[in-house]
N, C-alpha and C. Protein backbone atom coordinates (compact mmCIF):
# COMPACT_ATOMS: atom_id res chain seq x y z
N UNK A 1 -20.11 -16.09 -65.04
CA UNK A 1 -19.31 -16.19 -66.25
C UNK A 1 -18.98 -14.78 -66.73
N UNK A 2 -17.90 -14.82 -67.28
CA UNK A 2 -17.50 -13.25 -67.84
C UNK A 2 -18.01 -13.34 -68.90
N UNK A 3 -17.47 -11.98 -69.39
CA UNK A 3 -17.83 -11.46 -70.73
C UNK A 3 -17.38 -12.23 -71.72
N UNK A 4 -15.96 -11.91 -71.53
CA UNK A 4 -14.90 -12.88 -72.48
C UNK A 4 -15.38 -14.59 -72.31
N UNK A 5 -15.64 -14.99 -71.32
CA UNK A 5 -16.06 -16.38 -71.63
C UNK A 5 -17.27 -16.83 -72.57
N UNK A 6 -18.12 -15.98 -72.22
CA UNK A 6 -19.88 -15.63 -72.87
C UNK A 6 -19.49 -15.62 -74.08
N UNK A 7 -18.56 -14.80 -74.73
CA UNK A 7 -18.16 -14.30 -76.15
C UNK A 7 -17.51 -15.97 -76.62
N UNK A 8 -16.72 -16.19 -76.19
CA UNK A 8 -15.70 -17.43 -76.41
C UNK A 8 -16.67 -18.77 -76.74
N UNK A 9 -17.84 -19.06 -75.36
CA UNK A 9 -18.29 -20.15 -75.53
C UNK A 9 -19.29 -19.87 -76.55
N UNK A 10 -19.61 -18.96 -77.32
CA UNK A 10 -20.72 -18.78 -78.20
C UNK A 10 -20.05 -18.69 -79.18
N UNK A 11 -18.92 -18.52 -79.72
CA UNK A 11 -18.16 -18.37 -80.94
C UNK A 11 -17.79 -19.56 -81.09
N UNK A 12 -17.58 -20.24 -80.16
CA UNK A 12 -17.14 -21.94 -80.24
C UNK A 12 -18.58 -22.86 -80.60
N UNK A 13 -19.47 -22.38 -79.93
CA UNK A 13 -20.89 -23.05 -79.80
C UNK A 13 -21.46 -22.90 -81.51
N UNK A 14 -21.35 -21.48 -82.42
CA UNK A 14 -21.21 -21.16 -83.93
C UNK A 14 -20.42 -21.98 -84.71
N UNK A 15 -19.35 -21.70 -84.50
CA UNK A 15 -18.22 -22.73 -85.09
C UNK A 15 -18.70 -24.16 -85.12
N UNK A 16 -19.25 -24.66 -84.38
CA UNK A 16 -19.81 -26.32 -84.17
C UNK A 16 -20.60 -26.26 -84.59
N UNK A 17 -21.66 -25.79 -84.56
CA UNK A 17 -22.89 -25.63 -85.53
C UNK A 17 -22.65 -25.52 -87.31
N UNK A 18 -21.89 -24.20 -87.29
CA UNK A 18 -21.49 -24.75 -89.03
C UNK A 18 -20.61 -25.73 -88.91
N UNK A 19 -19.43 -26.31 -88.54
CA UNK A 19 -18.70 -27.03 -88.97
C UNK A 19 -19.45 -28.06 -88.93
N UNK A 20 -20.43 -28.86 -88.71
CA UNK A 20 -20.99 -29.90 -88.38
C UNK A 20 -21.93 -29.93 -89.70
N UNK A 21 -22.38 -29.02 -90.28
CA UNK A 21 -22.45 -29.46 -91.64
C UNK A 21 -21.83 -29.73 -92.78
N UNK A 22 -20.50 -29.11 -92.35
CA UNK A 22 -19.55 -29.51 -93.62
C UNK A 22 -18.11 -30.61 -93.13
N UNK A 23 -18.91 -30.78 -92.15
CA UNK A 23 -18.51 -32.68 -91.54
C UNK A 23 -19.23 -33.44 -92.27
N UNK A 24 -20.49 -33.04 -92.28
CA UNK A 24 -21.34 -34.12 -92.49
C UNK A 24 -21.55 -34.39 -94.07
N UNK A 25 -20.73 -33.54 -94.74
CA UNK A 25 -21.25 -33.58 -96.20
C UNK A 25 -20.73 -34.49 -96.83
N UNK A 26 -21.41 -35.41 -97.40
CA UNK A 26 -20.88 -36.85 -98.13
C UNK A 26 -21.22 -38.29 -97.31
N UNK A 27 -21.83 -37.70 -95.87
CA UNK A 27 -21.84 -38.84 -95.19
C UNK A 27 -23.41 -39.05 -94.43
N UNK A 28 -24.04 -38.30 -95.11
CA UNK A 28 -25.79 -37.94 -94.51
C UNK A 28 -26.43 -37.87 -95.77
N UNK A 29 -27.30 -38.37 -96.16
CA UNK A 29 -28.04 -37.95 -97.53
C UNK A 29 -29.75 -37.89 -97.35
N UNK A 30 -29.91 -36.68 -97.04
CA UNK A 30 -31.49 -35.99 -96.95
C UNK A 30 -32.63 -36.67 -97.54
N UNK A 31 -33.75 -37.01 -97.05
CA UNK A 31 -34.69 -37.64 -97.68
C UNK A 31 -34.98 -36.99 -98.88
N UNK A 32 -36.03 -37.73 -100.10
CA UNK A 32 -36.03 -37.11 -101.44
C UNK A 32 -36.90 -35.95 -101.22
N UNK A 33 -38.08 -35.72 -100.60
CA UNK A 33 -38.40 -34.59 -100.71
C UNK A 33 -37.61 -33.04 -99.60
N UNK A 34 -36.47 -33.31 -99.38
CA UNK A 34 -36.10 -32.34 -98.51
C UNK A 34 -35.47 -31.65 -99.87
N UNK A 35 -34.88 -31.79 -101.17
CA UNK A 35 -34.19 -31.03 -101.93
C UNK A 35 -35.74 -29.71 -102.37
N UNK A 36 -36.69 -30.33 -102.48
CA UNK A 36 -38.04 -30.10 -102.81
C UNK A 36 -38.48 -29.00 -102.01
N UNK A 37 -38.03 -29.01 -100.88
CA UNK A 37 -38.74 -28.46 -100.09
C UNK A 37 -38.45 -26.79 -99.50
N UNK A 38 -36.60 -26.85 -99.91
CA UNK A 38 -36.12 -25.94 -99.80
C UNK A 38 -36.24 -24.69 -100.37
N UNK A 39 -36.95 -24.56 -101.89
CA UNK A 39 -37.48 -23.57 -102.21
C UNK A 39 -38.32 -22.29 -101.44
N UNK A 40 -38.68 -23.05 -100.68
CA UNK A 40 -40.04 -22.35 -99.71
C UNK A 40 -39.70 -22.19 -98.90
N UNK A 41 -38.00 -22.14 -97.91
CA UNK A 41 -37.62 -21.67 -96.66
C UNK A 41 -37.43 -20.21 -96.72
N UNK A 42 -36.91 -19.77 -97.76
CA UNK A 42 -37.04 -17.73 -97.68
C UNK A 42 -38.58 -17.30 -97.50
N UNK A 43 -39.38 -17.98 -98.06
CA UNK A 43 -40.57 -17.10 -98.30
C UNK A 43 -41.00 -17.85 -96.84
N UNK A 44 -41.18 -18.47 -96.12
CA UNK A 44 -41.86 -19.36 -94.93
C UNK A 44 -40.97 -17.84 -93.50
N UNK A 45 -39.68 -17.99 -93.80
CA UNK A 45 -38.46 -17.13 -93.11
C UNK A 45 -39.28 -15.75 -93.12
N UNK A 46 -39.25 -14.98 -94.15
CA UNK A 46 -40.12 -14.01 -94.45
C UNK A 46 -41.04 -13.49 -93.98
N UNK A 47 -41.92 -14.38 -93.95
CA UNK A 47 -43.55 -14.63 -93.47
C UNK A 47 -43.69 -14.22 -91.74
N UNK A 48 -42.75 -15.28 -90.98
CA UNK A 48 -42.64 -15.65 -90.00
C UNK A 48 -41.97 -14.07 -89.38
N UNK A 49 -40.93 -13.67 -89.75
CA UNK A 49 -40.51 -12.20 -89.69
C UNK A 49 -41.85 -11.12 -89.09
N UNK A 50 -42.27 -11.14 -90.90
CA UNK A 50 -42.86 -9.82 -91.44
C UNK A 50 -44.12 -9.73 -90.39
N UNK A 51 -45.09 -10.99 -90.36
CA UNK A 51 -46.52 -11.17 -90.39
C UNK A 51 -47.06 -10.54 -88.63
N UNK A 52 -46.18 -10.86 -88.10
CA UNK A 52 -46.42 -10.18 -86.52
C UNK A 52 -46.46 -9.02 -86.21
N UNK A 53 -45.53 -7.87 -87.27
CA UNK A 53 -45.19 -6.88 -87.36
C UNK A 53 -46.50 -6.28 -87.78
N UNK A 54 -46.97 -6.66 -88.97
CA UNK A 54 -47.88 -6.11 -89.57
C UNK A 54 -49.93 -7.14 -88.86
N UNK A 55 -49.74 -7.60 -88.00
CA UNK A 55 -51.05 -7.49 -87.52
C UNK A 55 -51.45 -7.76 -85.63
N UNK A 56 -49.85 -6.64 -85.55
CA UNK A 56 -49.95 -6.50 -83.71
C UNK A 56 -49.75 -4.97 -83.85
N UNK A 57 -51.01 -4.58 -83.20
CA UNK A 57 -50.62 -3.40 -82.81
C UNK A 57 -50.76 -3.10 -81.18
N UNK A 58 -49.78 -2.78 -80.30
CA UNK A 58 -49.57 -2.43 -79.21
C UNK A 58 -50.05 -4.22 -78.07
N UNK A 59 -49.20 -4.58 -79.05
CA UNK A 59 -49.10 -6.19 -78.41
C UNK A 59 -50.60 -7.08 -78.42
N UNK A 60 -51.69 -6.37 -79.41
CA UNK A 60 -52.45 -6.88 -79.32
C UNK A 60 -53.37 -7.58 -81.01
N UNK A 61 -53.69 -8.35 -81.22
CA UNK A 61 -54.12 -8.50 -82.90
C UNK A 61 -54.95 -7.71 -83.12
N UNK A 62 -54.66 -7.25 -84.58
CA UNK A 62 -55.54 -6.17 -84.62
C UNK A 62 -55.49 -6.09 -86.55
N UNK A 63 -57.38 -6.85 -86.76
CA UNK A 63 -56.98 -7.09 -88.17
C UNK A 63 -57.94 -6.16 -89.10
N UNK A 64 -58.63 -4.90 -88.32
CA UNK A 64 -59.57 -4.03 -88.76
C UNK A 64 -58.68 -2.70 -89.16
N UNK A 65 -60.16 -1.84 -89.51
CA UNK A 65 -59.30 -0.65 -90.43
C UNK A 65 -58.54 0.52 -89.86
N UNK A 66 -58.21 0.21 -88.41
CA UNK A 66 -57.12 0.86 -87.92
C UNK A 66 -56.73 0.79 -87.97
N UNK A 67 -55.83 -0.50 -88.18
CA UNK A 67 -53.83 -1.28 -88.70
C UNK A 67 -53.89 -0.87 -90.04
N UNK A 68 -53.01 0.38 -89.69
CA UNK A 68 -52.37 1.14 -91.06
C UNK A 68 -50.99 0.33 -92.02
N UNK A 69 -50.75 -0.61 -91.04
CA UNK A 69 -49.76 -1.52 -91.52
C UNK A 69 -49.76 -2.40 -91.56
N UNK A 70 -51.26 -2.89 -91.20
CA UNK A 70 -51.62 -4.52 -91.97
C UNK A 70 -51.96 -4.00 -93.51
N UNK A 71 -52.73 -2.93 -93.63
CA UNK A 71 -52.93 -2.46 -95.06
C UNK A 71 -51.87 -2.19 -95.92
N UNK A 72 -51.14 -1.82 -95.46
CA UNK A 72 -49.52 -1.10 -96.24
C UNK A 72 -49.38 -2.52 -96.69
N UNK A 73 -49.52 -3.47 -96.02
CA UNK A 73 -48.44 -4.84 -95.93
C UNK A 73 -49.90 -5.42 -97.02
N UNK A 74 -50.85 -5.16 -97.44
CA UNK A 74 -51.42 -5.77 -98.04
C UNK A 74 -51.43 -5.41 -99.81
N UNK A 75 -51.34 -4.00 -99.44
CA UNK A 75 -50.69 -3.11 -100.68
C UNK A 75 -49.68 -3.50 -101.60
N UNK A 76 -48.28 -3.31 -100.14
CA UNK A 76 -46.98 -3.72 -100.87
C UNK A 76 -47.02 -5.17 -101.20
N UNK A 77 -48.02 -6.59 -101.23
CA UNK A 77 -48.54 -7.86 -101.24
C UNK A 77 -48.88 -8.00 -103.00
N UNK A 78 -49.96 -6.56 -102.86
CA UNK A 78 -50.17 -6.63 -104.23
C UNK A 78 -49.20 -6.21 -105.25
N UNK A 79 -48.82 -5.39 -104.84
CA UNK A 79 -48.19 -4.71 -106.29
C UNK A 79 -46.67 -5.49 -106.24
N UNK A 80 -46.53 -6.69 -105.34
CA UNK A 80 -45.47 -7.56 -105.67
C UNK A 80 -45.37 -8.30 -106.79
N UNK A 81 -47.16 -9.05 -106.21
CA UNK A 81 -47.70 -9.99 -107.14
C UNK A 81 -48.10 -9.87 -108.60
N UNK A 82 -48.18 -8.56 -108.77
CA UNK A 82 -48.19 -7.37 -110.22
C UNK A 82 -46.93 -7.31 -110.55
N UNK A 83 -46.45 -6.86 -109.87
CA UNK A 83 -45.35 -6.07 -110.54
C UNK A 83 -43.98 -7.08 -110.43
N UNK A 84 -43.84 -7.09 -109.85
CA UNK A 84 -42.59 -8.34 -109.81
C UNK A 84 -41.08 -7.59 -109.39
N UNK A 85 -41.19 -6.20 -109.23
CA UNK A 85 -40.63 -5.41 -108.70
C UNK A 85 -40.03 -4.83 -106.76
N UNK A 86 -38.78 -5.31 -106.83
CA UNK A 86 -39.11 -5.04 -105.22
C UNK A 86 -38.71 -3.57 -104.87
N UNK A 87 -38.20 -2.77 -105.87
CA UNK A 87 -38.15 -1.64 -105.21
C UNK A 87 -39.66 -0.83 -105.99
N UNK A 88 -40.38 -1.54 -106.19
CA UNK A 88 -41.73 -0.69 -106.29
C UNK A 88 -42.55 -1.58 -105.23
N UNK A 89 -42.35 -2.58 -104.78
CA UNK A 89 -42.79 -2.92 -103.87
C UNK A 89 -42.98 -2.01 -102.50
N UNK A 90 -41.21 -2.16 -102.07
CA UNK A 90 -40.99 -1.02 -101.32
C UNK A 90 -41.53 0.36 -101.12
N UNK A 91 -41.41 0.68 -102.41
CA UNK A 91 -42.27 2.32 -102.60
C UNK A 91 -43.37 2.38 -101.91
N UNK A 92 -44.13 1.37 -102.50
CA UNK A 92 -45.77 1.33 -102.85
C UNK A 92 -45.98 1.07 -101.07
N UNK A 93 -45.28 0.33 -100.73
CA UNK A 93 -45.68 0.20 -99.16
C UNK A 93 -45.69 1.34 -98.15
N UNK A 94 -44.24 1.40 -98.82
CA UNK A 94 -44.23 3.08 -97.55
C UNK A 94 -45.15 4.12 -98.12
N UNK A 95 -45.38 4.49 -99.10
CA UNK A 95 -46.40 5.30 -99.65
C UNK A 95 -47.51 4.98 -98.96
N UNK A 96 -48.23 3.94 -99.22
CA UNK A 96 -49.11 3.40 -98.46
C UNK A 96 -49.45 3.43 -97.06
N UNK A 97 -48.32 3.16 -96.32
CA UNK A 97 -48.30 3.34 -95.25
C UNK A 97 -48.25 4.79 -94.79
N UNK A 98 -47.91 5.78 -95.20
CA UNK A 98 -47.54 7.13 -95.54
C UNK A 98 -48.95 8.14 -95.31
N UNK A 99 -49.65 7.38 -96.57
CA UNK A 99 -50.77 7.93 -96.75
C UNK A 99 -52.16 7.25 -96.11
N UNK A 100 -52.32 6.01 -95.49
CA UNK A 100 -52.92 5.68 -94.66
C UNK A 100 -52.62 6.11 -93.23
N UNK A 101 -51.86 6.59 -92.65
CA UNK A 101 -51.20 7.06 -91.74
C UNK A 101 -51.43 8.22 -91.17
N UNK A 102 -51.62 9.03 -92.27
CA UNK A 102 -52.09 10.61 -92.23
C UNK A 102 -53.69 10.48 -92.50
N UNK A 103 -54.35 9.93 -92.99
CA UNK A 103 -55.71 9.93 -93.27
C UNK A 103 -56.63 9.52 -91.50
């Protein structure tokens, strides 16, 4: 398969994927707890991201006081849950990470 086809059948393969929900709208109606449930897909999304990052080091788990960035990530955890701030979040992590790093 070419390039141009690869590109084509995957832009078509996108296109069907969204359009197929806004086919379906008015004619599918989600069980009652699925409106419920949606709150918790960013932070679940998030999690699933972040959490590998911060307790693999060199492809291996690693949950002692050498992972300078399971700690950062436990840091920037707290001062979320304090502060409610994400660019002190941010700070506080790389700082963290910064200064656990060099120590």
């Amino acid at each position: 398969m070419t390039l141009w086809g690869l590109m084509l059948l995957s832009g078509a393969l996108t296109f069907a994927i969204r359009y197929s929900f806004i086919a379906a709208e008015g004619h599918y109606l989600p069980p009652d707890r699925f409106p419920r449930l949606l709150p918790f897909v960013p932070v679940a999304a998030l999690t699933a991201l972040t959490a590998p990052e911060l307790m693999l080091v060199g492809g291996a788990v690693e949950l002692g006081t050498g992972n300078s960035r399971l700690w950062a990530g436990v840091v920037a955890i707290a001062v979320a849950a304090i502060g409610r701030s994400t660019l002190l979040t941010i700070a506080s992590g790389f700082l963290a990470l910064f200064l656990l790093q060099r120590i």
